[in-house]
N, C-alpha and C. Protein backbone atom coordinates (compact mmCIF):
# COMPACT_ATOMS: atom_id res chain seq x y z
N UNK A 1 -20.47 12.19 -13.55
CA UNK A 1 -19.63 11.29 -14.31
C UNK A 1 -18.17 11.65 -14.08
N UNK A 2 -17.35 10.72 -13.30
CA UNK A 2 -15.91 10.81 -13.52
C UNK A 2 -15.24 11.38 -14.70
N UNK A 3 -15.36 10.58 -15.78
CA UNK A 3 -14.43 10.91 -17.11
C UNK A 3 -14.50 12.29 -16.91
N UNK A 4 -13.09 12.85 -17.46
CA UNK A 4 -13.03 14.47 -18.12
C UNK A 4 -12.85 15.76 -16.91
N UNK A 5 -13.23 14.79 -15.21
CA UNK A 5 -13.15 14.78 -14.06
C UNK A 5 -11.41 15.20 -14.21
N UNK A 6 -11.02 14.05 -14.07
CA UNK A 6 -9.85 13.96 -13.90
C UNK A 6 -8.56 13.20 -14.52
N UNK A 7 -7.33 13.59 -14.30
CA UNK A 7 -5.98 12.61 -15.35
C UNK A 7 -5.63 11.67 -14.76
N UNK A 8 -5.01 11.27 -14.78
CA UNK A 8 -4.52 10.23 -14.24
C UNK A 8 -2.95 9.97 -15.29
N UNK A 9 -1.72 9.99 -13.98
CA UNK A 9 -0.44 10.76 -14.98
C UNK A 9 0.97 9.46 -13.69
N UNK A 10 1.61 8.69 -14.92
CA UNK A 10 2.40 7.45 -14.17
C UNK A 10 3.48 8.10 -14.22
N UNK A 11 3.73 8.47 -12.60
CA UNK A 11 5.09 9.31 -12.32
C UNK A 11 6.54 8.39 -11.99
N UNK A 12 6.47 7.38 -13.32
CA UNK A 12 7.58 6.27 -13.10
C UNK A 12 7.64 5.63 -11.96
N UNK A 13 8.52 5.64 -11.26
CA UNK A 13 8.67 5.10 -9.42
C UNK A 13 9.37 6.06 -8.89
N UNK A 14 8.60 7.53 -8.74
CA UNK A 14 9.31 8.50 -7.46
C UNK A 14 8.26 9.10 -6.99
N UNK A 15 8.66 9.06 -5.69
CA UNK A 15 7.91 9.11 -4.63
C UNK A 15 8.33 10.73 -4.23
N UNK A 16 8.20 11.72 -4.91
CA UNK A 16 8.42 12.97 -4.84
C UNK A 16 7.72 13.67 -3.38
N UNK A 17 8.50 15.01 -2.81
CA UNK A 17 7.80 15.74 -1.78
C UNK A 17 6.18 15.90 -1.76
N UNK A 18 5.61 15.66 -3.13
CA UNK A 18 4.30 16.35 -3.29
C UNK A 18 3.71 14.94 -2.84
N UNK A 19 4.51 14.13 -3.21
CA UNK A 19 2.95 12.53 -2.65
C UNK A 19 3.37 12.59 -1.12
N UNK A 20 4.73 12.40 -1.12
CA UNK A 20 5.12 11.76 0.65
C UNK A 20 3.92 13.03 1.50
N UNK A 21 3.93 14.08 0.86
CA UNK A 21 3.04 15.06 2.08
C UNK A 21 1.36 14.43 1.36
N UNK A 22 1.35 14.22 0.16
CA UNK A 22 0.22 13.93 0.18
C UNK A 22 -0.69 12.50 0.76
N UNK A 23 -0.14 11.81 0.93
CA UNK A 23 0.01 10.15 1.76
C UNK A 23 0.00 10.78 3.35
N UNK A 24 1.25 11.48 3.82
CA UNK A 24 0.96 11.56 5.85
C UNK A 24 -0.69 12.24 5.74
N UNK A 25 -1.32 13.17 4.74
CA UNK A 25 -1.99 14.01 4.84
C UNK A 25 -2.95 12.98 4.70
N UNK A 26 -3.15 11.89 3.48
CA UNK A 26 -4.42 10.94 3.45
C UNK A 26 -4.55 9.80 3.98
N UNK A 27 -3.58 9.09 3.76
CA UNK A 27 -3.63 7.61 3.72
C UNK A 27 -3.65 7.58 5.66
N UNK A 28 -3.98 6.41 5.85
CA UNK A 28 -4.26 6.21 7.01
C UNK A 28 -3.09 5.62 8.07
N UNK A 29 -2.15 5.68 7.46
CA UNK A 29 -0.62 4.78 7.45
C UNK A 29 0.44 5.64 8.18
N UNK A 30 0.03 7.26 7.09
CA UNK A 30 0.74 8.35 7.78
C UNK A 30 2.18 8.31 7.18
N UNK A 31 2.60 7.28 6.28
CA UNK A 31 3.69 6.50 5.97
C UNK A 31 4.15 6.76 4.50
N UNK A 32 5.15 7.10 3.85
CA UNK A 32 5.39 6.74 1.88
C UNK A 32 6.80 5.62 2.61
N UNK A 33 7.04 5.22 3.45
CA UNK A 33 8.24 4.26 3.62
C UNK A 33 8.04 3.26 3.09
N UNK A 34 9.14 2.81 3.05
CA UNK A 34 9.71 1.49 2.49
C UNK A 34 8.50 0.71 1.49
N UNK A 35 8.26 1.48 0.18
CA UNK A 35 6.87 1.06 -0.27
C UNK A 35 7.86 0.09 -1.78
N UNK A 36 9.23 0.28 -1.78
CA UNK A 36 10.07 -0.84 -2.97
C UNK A 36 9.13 -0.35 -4.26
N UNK A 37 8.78 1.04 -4.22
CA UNK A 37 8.02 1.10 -4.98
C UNK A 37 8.78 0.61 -6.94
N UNK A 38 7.93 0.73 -7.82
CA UNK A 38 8.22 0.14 -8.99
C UNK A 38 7.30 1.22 -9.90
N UNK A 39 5.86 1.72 -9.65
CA UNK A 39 4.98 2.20 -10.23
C UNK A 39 4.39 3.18 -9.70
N UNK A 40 4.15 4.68 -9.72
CA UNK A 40 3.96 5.67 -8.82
C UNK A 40 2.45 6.11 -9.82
N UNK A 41 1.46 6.50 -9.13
CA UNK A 41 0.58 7.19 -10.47
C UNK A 41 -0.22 8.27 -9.38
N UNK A 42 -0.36 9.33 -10.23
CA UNK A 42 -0.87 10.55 -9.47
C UNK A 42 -2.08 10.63 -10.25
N UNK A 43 -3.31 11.00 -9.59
CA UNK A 43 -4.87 11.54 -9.71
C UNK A 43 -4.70 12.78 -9.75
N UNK A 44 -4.98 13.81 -10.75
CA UNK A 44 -5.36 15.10 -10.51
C UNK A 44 -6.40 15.92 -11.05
N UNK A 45 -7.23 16.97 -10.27
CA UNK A 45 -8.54 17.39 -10.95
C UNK A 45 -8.26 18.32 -12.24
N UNK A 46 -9.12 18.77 -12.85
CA UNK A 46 -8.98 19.98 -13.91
C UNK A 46 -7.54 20.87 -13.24
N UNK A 47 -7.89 21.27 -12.19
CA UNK A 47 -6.99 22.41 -11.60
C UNK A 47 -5.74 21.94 -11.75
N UNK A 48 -5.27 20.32 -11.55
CA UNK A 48 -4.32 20.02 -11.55
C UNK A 48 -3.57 19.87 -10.27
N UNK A 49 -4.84 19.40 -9.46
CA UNK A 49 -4.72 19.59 -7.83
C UNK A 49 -4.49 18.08 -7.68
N UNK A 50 -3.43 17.79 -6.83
CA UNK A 50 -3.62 16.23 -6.82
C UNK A 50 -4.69 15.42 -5.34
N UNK A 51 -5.51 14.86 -6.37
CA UNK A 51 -6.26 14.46 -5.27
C UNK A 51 -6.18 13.04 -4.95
N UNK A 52 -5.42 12.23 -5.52
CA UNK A 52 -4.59 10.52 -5.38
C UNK A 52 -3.90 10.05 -5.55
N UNK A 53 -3.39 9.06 -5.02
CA UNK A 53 -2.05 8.13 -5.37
C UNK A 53 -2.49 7.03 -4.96
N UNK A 54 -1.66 6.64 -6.23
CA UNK A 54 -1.53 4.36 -6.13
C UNK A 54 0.07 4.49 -6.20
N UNK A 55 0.62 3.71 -5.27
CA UNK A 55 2.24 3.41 -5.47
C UNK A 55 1.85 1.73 -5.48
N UNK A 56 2.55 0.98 -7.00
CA UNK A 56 2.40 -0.56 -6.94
C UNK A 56 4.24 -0.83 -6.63
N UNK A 57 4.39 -1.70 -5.88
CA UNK A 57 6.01 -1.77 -5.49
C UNK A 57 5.93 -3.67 -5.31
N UNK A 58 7.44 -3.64 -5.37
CA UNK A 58 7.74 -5.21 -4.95
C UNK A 58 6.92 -5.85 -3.55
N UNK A 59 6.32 -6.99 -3.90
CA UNK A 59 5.38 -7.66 -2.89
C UNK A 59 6.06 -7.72 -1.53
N UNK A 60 5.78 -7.57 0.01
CA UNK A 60 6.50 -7.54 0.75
C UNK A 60 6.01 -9.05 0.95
N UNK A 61 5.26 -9.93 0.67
CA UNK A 61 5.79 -12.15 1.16
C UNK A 61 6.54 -12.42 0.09
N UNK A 62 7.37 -13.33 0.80
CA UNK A 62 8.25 -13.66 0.20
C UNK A 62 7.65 -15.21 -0.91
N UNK A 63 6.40 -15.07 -0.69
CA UNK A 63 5.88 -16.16 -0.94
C UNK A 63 5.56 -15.69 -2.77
N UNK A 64 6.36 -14.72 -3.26
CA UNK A 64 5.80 -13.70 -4.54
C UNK A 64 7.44 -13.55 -5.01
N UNK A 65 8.29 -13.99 -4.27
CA UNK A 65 9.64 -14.01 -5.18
C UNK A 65 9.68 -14.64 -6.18
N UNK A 66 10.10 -14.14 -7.17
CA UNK A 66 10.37 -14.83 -8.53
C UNK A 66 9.20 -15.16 -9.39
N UNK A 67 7.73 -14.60 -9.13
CA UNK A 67 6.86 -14.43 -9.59
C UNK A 67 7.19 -12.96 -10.67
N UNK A 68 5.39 -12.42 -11.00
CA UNK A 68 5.68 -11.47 -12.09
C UNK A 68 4.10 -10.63 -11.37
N UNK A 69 4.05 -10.77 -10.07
CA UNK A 69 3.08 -10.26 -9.26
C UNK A 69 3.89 -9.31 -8.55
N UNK A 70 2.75 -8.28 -8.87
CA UNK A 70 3.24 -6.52 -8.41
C UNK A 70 2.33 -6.03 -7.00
N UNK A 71 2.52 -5.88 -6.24
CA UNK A 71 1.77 -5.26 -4.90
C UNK A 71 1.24 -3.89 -5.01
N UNK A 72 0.06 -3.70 -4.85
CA UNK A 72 -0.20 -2.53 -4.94
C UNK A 72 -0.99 -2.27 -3.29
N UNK A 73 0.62 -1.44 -2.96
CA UNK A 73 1.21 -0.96 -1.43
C UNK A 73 0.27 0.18 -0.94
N UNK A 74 -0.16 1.09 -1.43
CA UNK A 74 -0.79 2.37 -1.24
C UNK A 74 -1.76 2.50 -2.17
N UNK A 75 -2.63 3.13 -1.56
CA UNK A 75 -3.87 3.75 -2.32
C UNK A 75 -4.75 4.69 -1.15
N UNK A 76 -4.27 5.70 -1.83
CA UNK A 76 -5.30 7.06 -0.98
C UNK A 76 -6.08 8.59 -1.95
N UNK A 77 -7.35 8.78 -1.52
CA UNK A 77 -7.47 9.75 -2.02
C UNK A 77 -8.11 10.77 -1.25
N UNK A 78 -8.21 11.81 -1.12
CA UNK A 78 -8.94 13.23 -0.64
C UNK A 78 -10.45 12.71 -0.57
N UNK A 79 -10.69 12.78 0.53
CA UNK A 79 -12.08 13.04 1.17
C UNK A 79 -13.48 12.80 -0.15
N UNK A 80 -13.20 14.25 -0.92
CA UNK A 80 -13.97 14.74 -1.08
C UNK A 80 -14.23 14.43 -2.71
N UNK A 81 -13.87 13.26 -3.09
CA UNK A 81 -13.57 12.77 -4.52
C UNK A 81 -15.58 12.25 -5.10
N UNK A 82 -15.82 12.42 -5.93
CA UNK A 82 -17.05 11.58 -6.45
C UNK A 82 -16.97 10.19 -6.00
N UNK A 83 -18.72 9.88 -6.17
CA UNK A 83 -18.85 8.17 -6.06
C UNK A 83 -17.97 7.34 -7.01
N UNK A 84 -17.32 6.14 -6.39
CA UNK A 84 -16.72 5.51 -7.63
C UNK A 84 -14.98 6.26 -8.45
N UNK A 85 -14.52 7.04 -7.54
CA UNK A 85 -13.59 7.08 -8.23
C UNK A 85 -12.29 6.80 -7.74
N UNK A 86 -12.55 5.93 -6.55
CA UNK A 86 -11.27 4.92 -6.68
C UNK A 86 -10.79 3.93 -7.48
N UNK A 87 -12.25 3.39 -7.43
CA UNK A 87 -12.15 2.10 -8.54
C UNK A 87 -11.87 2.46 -9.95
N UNK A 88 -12.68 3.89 -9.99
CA UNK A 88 -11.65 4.50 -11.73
C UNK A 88 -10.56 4.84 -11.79
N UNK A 89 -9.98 5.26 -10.60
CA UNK A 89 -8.50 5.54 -10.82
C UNK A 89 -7.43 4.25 -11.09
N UNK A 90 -8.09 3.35 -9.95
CA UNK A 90 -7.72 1.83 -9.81
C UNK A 90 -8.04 1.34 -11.25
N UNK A 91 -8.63 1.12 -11.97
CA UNK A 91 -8.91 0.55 -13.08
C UNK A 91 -7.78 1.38 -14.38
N UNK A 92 -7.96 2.83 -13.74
CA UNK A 92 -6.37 3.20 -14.60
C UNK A 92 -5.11 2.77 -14.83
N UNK A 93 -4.96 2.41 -13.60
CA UNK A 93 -3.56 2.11 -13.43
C UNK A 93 -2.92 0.74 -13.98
N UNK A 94 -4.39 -0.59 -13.36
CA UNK A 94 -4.36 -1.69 -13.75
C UNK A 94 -4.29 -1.30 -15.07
N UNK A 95 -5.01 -0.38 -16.40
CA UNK A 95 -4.82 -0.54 -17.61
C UNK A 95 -3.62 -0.31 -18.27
N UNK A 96 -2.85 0.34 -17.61
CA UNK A 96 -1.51 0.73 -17.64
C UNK A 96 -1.09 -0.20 -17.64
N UNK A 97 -0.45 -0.75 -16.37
CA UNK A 97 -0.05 -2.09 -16.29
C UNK A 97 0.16 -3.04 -16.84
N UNK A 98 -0.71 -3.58 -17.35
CA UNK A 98 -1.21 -4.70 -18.21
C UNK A 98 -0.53 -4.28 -19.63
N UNK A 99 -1.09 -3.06 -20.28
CA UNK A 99 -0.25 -2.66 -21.66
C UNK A 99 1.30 -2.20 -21.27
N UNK A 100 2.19 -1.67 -20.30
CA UNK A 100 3.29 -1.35 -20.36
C UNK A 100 3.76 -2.35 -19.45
N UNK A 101 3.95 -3.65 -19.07
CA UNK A 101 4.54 -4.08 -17.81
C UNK A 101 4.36 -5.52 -18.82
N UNK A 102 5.35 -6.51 -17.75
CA UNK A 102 4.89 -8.30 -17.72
C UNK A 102 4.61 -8.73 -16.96
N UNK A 103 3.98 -7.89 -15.75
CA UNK A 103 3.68 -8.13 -14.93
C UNK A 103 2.04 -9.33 -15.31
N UNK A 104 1.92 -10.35 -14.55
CA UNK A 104 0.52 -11.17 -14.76
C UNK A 104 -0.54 -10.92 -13.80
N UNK A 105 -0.14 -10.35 -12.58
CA UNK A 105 -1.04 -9.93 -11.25
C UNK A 105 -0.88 -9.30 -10.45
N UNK A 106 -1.79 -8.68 -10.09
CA UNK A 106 -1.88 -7.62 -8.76
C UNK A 106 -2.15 -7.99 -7.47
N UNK A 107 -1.58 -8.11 -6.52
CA UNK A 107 -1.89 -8.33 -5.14
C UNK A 107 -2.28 -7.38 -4.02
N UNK A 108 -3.07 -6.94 -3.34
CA UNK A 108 -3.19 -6.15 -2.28
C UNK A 108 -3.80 -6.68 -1.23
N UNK A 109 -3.85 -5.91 0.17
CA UNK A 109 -3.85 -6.29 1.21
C UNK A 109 -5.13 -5.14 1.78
N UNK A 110 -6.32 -5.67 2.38
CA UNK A 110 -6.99 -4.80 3.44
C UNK A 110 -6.68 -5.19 5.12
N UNK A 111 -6.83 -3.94 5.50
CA UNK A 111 -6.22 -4.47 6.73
C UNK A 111 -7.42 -4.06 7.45
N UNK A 112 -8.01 -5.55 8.50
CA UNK A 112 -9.09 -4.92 9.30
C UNK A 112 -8.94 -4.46 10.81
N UNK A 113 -7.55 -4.68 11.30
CA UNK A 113 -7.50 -3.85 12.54
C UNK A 113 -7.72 -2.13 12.02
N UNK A 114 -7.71 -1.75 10.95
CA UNK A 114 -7.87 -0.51 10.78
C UNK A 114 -9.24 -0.03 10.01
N UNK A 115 -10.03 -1.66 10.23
CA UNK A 115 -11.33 -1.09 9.64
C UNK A 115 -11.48 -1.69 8.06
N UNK A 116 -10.34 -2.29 7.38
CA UNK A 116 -10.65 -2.44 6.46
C UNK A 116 -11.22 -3.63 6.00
N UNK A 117 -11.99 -4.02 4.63
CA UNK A 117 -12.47 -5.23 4.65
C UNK A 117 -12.34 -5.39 2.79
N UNK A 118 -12.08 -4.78 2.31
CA UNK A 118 -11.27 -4.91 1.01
C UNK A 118 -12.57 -4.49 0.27
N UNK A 119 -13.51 -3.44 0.56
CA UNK A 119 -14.65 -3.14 -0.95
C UNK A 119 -14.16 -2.12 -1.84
N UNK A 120 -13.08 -1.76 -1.80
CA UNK A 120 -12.62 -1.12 -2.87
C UNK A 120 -11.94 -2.29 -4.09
N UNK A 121 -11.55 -3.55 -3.21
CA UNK A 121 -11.02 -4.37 -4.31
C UNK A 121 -11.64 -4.68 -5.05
N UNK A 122 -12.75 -5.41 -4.19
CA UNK A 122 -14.16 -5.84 -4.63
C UNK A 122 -15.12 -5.55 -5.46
N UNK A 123 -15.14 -3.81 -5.31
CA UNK A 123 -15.49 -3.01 -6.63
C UNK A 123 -14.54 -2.92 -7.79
N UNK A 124 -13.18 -3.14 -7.86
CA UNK A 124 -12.56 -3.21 -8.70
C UNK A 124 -12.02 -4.51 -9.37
N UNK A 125 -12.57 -5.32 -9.82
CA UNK A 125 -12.57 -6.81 -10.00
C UNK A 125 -12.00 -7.62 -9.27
N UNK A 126 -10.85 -7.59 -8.12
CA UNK A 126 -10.09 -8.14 -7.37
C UNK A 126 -10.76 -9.25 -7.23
N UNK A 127 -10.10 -10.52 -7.14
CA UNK A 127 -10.59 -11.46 -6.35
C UNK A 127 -10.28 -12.08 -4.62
N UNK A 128 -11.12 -12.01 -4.01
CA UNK A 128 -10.85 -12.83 -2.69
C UNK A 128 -9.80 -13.89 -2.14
N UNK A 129 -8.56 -13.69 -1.99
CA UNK A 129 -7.78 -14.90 -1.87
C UNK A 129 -7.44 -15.40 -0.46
N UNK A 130 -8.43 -14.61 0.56
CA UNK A 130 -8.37 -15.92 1.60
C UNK A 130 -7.15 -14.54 3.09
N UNK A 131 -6.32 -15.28 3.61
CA UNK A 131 -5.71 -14.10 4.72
C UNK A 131 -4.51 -14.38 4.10
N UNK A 132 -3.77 -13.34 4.68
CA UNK A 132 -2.30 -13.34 4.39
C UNK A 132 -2.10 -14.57 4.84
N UNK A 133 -0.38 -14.83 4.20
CA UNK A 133 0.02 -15.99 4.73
C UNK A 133 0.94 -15.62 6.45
N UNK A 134 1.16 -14.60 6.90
CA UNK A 134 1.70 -14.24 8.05
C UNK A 134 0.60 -14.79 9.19
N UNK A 135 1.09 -15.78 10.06
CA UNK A 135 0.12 -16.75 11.26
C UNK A 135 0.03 -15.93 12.32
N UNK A 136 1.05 -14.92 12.25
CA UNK A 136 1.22 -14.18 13.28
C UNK A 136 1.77 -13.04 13.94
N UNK A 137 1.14 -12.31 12.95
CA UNK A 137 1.01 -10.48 12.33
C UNK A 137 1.37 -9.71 13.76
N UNK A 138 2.26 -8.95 13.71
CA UNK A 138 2.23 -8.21 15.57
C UNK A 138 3.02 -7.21 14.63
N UNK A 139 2.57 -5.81 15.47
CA UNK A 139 2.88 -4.33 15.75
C UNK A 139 3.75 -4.04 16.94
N UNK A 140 3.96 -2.80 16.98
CA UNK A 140 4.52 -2.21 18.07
C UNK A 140 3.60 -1.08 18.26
N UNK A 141 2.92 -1.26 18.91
CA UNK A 141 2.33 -0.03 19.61
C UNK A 141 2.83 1.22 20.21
N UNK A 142 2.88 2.54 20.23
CA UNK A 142 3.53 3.09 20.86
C UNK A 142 2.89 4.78 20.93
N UNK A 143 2.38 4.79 22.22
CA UNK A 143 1.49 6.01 22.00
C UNK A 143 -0.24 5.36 20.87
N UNK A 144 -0.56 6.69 19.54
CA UNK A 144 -1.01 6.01 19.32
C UNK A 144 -0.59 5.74 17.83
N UNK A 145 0.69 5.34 17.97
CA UNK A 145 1.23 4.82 16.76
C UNK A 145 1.52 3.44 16.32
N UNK A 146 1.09 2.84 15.25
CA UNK A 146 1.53 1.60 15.26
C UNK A 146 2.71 0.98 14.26
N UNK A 147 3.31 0.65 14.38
CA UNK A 147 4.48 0.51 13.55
C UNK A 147 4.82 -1.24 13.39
N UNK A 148 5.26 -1.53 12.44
CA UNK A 148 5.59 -2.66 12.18
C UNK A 148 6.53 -3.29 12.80
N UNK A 149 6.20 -4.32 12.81
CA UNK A 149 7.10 -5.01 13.58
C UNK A 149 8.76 -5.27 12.83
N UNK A 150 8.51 -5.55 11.46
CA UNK A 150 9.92 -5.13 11.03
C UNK A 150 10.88 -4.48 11.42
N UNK A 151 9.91 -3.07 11.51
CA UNK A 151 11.12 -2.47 12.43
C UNK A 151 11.87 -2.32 13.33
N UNK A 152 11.28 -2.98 14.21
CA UNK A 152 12.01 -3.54 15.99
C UNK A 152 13.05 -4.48 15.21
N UNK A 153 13.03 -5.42 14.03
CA UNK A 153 13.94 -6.15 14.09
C UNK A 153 15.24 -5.64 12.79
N UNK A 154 15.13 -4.32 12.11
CA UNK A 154 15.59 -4.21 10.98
C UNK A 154 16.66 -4.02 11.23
N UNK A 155 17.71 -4.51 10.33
CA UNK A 155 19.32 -4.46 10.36
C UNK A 155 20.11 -3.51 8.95
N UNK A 156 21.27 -3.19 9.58
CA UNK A 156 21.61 -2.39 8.35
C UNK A 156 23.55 -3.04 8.74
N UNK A 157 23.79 -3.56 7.32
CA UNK A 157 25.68 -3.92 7.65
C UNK A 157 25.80 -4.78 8.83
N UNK A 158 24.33 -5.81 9.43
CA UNK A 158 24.24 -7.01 10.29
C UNK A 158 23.99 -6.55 11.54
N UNK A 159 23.75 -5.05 11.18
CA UNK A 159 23.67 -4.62 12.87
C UNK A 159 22.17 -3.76 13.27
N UNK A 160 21.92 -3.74 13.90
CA UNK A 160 20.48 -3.32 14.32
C UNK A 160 20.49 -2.03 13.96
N UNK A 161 19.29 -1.52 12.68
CA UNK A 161 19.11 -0.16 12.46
C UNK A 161 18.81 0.64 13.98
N UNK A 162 19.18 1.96 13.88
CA UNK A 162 19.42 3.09 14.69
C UNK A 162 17.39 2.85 14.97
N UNK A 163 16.37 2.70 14.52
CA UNK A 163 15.21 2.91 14.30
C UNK A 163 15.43 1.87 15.41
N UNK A 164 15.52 0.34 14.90
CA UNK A 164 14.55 -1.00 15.57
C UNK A 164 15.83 -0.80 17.31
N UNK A 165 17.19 -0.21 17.20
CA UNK A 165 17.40 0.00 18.67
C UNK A 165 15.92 0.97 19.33
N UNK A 166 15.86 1.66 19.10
CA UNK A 166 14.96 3.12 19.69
C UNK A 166 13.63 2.50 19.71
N UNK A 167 13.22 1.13 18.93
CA UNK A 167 11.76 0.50 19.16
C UNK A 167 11.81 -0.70 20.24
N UNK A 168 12.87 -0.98 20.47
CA UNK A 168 13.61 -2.42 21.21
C UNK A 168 13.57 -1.53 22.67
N UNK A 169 14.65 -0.51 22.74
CA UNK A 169 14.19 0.51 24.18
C UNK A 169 13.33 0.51 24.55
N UNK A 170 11.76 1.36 23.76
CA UNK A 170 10.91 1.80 23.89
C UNK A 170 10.35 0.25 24.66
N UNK A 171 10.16 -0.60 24.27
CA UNK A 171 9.55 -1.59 24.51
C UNK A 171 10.43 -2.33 25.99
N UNK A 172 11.83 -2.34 25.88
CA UNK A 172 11.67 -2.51 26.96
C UNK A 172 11.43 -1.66 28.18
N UNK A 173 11.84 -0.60 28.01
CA UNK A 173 11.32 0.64 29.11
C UNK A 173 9.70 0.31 29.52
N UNK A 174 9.01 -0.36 28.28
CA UNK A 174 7.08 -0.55 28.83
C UNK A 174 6.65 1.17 28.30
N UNK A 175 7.30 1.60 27.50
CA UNK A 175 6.78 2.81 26.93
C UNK A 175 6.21 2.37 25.52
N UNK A 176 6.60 1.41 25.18
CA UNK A 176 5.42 0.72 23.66
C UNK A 176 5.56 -0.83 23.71
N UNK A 177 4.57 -1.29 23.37
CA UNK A 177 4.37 -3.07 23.79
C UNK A 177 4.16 -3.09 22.24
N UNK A 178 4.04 -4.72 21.94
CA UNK A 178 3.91 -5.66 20.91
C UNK A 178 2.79 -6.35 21.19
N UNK A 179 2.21 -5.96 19.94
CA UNK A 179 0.84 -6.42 20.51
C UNK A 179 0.22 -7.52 19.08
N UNK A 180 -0.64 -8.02 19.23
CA UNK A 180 -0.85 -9.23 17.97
C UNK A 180 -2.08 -8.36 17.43
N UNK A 181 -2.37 -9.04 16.06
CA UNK A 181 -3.03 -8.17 15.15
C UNK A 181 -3.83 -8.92 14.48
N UNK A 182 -4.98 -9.20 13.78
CA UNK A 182 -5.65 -9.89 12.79
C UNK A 182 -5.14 -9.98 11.75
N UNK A 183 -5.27 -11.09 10.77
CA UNK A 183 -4.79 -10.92 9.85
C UNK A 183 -5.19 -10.66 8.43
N UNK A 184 -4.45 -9.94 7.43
CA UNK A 184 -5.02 -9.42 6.76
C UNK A 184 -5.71 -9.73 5.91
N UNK A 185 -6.76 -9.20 4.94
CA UNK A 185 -7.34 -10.04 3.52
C UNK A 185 -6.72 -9.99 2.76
N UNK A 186 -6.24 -10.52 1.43
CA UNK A 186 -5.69 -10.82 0.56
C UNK A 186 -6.51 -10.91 -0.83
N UNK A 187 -6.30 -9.89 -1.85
CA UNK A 187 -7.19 -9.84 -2.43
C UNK A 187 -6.66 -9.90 -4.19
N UNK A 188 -6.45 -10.27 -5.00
CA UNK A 188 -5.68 -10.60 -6.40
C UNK A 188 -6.11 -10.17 -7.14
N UNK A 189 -5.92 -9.35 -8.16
CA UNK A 189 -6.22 -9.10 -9.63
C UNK A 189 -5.61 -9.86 -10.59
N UNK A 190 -5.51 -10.12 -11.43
CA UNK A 190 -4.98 -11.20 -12.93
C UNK A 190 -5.53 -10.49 -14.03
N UNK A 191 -4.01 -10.12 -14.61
CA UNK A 191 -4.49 -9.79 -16.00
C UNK A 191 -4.46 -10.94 -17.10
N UNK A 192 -5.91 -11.11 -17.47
CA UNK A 192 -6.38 -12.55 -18.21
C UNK A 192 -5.63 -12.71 -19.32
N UNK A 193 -5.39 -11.52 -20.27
CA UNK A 193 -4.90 -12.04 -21.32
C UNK A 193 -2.78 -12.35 -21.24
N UNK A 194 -2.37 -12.13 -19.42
CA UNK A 194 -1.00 -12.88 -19.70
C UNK A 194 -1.18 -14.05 -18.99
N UNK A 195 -2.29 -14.62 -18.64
CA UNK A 195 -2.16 -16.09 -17.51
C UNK A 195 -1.75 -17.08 -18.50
């Protein structure tokens, strides 16, 4: 049985040394960037060992501006966790949420070039909403890293971040290509009693 397992403790929105190493170490992303986070929540056992993180942050479609829908960007935990306790940690956070926020819904994303197919949502009431709205999802490949395509194009003061020059090189040198991607599932939570 989970309960009594573990806390579950909402570290406001900071993304402290202990998650960013704990995320390259789990999550499959390798990544705590640009997550606009809003909601940070840490998993930890008796010991006080942290064995998860949910970061929920501003939706990256723009198709969620001016809504009261929160993205929940990250979710990783240690290997070696019991049956079922994503979806309890996940069900934490959503309870949070719902009592401290105005927020009305949760949005997340599985991604199946990396295998994913959304049964963690699925176990956690999420509903099915079909693929992203992006027609035409592309990476930058490079080595075996994949990086967003954002970044080849990101600007800082109108001018090309120091990053998307060094991904724009890479690519044209033929040392990392752009490559197209499937697109993702799209999966919604709604908290019933603000619809």
């Amino acid at each position: 049985m989970i309960k009594g397992m573990f806390s579950v403790y909402h570290n406001e929105n900071i993304i402290d040394e202990e998650i960013k190493d704990f995320i390259k170490s789990w999550h499959y992303s390798k990544s705590s960037r640009s997550q606009q986070q809003k909601h940070v929540f840490k998993l930890v056992d008796t010991s006080d060992r942290l064995v998860g993180v949910a970061i929920y942050g501003n939706p990256m479609s723009k198709s969620y501006n001016g809504s009261k829908t929160i993205e929940l960007r990250r979710l990783c935990l240690i290997d070696d966790t019991p049956k079922n306790t994503e979806s309890w940690f996940i069900s934490r956070t959503l309870k949070w949420l719902n009592k401290n926020t105005d927020y009305t819904s949760v949005v997340s994303f599985a991604d199946p070039n990396k295998g994913h197919q959304g049964t963690i949502y699925k176990a956690s009431n999420f509903s099915y909403d079909g693929l992203e709205d992006n027609n035409n999802p592309r990476v930058v490949q490079y080595g075996t890293k994949t990086i967003h395509l954002r970044q080849f194009y990101q600007k800082k003061d109108g001018e090309y971040s120091d990053d998307a020059l060094r991904l724009q090189a890479l690519v044209k040198s033929g040392s990392a290509s752009i490559i197209k991607q499937e697109r993702k599932h799209r999966f919604i939570y709604s908290f019933a009693n603000k619809e």
